[in-house]
Protein backbone atom coordinates (compact mmCIF):
# COMPACT_ATOMS: atom_id res chain seq x y z
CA UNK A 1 52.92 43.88 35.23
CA UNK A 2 49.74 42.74 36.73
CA UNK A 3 47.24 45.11 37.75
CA UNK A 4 44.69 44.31 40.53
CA UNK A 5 41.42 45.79 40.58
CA UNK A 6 40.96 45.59 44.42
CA UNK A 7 37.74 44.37 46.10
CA UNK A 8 34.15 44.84 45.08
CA UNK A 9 31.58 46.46 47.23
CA UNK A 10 29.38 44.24 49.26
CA UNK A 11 26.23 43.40 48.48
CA UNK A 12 23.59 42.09 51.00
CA UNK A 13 24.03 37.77 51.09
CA UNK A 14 20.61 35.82 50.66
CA UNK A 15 21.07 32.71 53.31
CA UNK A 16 17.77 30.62 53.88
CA UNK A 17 16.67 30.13 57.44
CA UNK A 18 14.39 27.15 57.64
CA UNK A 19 12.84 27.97 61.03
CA UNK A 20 9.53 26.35 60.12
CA UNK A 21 7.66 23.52 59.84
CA UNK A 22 6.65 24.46 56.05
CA UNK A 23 9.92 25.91 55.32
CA UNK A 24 11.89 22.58 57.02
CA UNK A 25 9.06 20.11 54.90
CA UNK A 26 9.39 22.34 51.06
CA UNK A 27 10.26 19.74 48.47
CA UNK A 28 12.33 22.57 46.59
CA UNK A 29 15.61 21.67 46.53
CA UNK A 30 17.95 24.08 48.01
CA UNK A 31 21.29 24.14 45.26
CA UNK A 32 23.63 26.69 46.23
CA UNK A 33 27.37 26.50 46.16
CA UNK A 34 27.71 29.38 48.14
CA UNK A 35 26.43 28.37 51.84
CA UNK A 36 28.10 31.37 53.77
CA UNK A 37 29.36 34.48 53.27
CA UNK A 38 29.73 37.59 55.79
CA UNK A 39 32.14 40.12 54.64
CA UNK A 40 31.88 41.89 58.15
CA UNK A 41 33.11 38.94 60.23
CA UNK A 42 35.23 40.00 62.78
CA UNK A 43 37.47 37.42 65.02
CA UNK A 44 36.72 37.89 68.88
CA UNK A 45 39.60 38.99 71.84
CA UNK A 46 40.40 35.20 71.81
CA UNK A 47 41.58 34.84 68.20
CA UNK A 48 37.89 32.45 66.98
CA UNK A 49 34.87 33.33 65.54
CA UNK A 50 31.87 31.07 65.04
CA UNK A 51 29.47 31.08 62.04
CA UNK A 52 26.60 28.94 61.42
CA UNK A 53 24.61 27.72 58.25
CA UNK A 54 22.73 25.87 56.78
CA UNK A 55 23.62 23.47 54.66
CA UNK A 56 22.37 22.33 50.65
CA UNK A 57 20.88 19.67 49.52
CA UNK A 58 23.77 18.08 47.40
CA UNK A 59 24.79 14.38 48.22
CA UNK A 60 28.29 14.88 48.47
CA UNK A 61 28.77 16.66 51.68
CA UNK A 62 32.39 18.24 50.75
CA UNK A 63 33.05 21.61 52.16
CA UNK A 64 35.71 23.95 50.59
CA UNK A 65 36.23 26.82 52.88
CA UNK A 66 37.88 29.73 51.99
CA UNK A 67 38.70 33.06 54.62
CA UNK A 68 39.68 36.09 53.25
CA UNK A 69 40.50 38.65 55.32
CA UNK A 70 42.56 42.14 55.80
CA UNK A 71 44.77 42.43 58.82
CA UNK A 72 43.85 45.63 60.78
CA UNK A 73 47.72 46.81 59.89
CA UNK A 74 46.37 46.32 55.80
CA UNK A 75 47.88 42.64 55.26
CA UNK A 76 45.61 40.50 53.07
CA UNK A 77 45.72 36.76 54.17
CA UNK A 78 43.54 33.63 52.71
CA UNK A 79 43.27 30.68 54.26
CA UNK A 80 41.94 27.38 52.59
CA UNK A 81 40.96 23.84 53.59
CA UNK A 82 38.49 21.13 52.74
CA UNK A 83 35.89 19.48 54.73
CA UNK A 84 33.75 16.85 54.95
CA UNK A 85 30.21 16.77 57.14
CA UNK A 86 29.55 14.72 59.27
């Protein structure tokens, strides 16, 4: 028997916006692995929804996305697929 223990409550999502010169020019380099993540995403009339990010600084510019979502009739789904920038 495998026992799940459900989902975890949210917690707020830190996602740099480099909207300035100094911000755009800092020599930090920005290493996350997590580049977006909005629990509270919800897909428009139409069936889409459009995110935007920023991206890190690794070289190899491989995305793995993963959506996780519950239907509004309860049905979990996942959907997976890898991506490469352009």
């Amino acid at each position: 028997m495998y026992r799940t223990i459900g989902y975890a409550e949210s917690v707020e999502f830190y996602s740099p916006v480099y909207d300035t010169p100094e911000k755009i020019a800092d020599e930090k380099p920005d290493i996350r692995t997590t580049l977006y993540w909005n629990p509270y995403l919800q897909i428009g009339p139409d069936g889409t929804a459009q995110i935007e990010f920023y991206s890190n600084d690794h070289k190899n510019q491989q995305y793995d996305i993963a959506i996780e979502g519950i239907t509004p009739d309860g049905k979990t789904c996942r959907y997976r697929k890898d991506i490469s920038a352009r």
